[in-house]
N, C-alpha and C. Protein backbone atom coordinates (compact mmCIF):
# COMPACT_ATOMS: atom_id res chain seq x y z
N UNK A 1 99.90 35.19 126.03
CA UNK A 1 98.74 35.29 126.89
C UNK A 1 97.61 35.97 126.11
N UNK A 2 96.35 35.32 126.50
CA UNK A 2 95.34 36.08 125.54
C UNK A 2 94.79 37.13 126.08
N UNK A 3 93.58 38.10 125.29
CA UNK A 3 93.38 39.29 125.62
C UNK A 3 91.75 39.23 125.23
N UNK A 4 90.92 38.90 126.38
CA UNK A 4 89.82 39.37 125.92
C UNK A 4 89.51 40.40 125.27
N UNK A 5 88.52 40.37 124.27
CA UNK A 5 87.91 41.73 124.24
C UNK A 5 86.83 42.50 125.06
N UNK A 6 86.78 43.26 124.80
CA UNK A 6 85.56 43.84 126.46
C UNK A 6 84.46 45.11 125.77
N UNK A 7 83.31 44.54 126.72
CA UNK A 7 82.43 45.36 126.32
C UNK A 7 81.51 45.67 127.39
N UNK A 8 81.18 46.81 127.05
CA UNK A 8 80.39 47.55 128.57
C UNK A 8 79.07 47.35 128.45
N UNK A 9 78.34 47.07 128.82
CA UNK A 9 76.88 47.15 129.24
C UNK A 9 76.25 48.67 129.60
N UNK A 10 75.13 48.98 129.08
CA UNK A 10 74.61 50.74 129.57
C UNK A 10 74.50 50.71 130.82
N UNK A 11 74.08 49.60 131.38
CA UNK A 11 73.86 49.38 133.21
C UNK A 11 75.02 49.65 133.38
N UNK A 12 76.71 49.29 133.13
CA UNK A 12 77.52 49.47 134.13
C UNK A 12 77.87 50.96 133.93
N UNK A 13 77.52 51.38 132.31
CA UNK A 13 78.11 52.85 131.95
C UNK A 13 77.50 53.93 132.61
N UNK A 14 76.01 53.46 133.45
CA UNK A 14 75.10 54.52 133.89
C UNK A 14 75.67 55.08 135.27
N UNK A 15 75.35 53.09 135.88
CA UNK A 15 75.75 53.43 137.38
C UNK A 15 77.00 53.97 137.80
N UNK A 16 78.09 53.78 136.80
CA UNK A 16 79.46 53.96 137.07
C UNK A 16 79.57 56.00 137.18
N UNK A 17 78.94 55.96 135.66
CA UNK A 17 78.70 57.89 135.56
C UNK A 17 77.98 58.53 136.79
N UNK A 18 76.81 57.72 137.29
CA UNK A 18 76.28 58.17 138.45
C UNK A 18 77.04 58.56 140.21
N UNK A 19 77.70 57.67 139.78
CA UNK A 19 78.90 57.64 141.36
C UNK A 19 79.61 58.58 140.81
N UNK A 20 80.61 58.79 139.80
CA UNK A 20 81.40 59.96 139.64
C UNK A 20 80.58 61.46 139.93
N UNK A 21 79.73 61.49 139.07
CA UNK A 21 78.77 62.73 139.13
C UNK A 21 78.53 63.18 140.49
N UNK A 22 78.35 62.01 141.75
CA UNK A 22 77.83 62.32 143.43
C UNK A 22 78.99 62.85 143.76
N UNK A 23 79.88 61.67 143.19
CA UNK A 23 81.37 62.30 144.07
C UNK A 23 82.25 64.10 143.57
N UNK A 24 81.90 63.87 141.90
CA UNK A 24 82.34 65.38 141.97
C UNK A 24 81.63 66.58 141.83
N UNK A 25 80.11 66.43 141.69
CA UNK A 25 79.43 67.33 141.85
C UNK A 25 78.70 67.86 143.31
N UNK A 26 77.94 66.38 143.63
CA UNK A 26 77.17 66.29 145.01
C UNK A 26 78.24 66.62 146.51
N UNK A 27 79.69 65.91 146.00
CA UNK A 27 80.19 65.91 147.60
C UNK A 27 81.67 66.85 147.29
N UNK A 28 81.92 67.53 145.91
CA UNK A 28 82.44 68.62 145.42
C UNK A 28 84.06 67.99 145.45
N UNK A 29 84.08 66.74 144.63
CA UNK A 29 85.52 66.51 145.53
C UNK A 29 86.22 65.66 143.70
N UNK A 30 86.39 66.61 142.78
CA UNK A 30 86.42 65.76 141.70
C UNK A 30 87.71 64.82 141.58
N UNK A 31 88.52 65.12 142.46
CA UNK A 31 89.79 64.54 142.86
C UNK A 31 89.90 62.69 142.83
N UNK A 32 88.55 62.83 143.67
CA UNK A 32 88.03 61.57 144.43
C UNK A 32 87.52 60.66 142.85
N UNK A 33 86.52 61.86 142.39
CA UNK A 33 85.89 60.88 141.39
C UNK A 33 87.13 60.45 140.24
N UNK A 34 88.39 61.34 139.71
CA UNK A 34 88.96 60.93 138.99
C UNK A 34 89.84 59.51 139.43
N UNK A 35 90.37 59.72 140.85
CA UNK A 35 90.81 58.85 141.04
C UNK A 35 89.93 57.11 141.40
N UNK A 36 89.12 57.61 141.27
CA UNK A 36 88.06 56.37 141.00
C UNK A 36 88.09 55.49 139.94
N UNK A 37 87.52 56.64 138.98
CA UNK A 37 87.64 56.23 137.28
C UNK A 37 88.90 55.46 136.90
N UNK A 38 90.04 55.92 137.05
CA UNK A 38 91.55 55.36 137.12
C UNK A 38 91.64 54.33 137.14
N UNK A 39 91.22 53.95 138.60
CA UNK A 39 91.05 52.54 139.28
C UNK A 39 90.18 51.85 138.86
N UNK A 40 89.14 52.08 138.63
CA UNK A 40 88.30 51.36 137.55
C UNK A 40 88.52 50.73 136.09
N UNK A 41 89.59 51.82 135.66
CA UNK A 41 89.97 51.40 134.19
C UNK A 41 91.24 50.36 134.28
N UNK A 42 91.51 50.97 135.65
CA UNK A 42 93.30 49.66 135.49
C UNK A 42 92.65 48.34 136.28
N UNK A 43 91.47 48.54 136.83
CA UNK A 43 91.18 47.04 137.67
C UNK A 43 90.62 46.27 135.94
N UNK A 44 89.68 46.66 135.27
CA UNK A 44 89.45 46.17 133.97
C UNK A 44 90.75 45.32 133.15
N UNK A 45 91.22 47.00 132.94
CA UNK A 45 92.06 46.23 132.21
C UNK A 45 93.10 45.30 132.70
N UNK A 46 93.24 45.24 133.73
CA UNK A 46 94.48 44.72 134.45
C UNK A 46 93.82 42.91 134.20
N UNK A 47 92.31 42.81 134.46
CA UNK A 47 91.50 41.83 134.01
C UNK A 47 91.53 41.13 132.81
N UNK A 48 91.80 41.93 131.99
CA UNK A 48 91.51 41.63 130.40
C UNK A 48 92.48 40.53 129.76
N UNK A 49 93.46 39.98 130.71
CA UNK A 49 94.65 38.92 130.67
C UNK A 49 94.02 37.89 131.54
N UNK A 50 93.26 37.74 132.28
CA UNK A 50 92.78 36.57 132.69
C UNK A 50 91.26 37.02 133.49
N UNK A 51 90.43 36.66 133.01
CA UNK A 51 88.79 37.16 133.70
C UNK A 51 88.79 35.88 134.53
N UNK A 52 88.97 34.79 134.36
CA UNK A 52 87.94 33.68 135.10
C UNK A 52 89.20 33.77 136.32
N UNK A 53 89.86 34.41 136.69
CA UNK A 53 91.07 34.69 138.03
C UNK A 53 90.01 35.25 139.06
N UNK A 54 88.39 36.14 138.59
CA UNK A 54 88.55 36.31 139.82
C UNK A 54 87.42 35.98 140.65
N UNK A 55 86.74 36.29 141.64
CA UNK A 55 85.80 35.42 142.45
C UNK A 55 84.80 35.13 141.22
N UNK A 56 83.76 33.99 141.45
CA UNK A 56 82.74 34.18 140.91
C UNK A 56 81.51 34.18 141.53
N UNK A 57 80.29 34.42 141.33
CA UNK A 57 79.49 34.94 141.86
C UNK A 57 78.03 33.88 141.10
N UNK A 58 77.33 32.94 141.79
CA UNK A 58 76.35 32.45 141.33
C UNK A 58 75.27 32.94 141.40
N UNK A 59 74.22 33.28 140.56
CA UNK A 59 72.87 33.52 140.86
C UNK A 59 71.63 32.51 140.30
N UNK A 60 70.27 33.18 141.16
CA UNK A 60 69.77 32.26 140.82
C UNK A 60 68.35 32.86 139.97
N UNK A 61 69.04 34.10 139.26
CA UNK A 61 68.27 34.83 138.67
C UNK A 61 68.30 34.37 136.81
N UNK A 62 69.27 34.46 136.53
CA UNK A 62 69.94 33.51 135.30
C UNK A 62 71.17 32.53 135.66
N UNK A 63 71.03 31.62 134.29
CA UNK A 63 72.14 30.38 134.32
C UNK A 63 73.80 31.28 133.87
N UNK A 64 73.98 32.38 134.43
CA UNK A 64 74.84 33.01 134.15
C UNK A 64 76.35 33.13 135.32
N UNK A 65 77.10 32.76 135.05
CA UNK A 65 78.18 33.23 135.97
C UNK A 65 78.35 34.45 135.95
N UNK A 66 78.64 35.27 137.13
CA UNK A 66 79.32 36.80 137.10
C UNK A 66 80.46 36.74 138.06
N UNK A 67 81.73 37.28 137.57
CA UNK A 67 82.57 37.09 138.23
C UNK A 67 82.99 38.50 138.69
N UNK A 68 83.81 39.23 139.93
CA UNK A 68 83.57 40.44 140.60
C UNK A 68 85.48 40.75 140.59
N UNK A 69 85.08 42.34 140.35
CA UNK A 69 86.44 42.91 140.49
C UNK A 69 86.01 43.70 142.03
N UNK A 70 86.68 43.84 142.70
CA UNK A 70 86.77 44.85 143.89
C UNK A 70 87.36 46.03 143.59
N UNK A 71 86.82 47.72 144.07
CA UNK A 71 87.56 48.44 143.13
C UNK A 71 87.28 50.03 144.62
N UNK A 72 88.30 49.99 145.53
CA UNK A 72 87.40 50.85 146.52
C UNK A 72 86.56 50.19 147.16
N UNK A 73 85.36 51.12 147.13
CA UNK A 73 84.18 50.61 148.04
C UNK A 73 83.21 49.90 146.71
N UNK A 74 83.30 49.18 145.58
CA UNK A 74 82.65 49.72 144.50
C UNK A 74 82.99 48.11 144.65
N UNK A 75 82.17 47.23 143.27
CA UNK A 75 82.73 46.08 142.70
C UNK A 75 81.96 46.42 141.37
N UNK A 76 82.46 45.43 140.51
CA UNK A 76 82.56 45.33 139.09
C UNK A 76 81.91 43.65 139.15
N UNK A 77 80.69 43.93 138.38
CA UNK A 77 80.31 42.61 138.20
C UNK A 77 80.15 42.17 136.55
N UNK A 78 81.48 41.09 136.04
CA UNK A 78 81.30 41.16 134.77
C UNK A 78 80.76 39.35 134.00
N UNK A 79 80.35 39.55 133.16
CA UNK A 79 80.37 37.70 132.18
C UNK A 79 81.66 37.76 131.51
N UNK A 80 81.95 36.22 131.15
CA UNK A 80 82.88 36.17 129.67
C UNK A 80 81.94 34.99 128.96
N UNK A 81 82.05 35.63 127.85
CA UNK A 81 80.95 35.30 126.71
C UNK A 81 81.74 35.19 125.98
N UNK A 82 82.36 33.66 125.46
CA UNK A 82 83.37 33.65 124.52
C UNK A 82 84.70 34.02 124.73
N UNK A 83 84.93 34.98 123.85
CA UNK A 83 86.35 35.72 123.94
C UNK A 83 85.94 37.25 124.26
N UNK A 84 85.04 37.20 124.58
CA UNK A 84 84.20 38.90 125.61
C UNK A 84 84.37 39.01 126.59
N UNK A 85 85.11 39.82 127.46
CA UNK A 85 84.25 40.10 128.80
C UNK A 85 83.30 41.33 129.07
N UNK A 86 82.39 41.15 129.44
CA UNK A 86 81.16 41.42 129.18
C UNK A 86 81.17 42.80 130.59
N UNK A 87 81.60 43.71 131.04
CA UNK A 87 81.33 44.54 132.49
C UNK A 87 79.84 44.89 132.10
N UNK A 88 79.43 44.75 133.33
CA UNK A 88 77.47 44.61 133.79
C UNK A 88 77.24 45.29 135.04
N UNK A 89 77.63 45.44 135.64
CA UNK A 89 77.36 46.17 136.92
C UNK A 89 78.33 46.51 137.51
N UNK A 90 77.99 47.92 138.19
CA UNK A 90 79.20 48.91 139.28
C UNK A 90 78.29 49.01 140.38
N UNK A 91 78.43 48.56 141.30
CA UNK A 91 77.60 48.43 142.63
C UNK A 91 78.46 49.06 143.81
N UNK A 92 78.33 49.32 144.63
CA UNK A 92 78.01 49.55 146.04
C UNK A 92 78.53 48.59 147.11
N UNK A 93 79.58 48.23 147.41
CA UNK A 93 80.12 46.76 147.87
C UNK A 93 78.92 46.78 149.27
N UNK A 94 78.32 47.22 149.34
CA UNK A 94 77.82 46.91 150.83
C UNK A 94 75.86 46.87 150.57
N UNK A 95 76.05 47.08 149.24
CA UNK A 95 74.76 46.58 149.28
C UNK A 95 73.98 45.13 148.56
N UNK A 96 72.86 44.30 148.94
CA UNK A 96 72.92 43.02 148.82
C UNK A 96 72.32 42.48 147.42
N UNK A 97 73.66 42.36 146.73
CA UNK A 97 74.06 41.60 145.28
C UNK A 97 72.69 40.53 145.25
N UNK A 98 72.47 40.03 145.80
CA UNK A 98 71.08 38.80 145.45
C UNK A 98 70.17 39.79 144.84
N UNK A 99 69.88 41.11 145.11
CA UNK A 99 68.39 41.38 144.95
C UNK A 99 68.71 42.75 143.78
N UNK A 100 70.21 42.57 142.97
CA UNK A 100 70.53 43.43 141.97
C UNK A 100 70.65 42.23 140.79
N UNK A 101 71.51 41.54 141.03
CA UNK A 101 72.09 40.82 140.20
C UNK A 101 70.85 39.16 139.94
């Protein structure tokens, strides 16, 4: 089975640091934020054996597919570029993906 390689985008590295930082600084609960991060790293990697498995996501902003991990309340919006998968965005599952992505 193959193994993408993966690469982060500063957008997903920002927003992702930003949610940890609320959760263990702002709402004092670093418990929460580690166990976030966790889940974040095993939803990735758990990815990294098959990316195009999971929803995909059309826009009509670029000719780009983004396909979405669910992670919590959170999603992961990533490309595969080749033999890359590309993570691009850590969003907010409840807020409206058309007017980010």
């Amino acid at each position: 089975m193959k193994k993408y390689k993966l690469r982060y985008l500063p957008s997903f590295r920002d927003e992702l640091a930003d949610v940890i930082q609320y959760l263990k600084y702002d709402l004092c609960n670093p418990e929460a934020a580690e166990s976030l991060l966790n889940s974040v790293n095993e939803a990735v990697n758990c990815r990294l054996f098959m990316p195009f498995a999971a929803e995909a996501v059309h826009t009509n902003k670029e000719h780009v597919v983004y396909y979405r991990i669910y992670v919590k309340n959170y999603t992961i919006y990533y490309t595969v570029i080749d033999d890359v998968m590309e993570i691009r965005r850590f969003v907010y599952s409840r807020r409206n993906i058309k007017d980010i992505l």
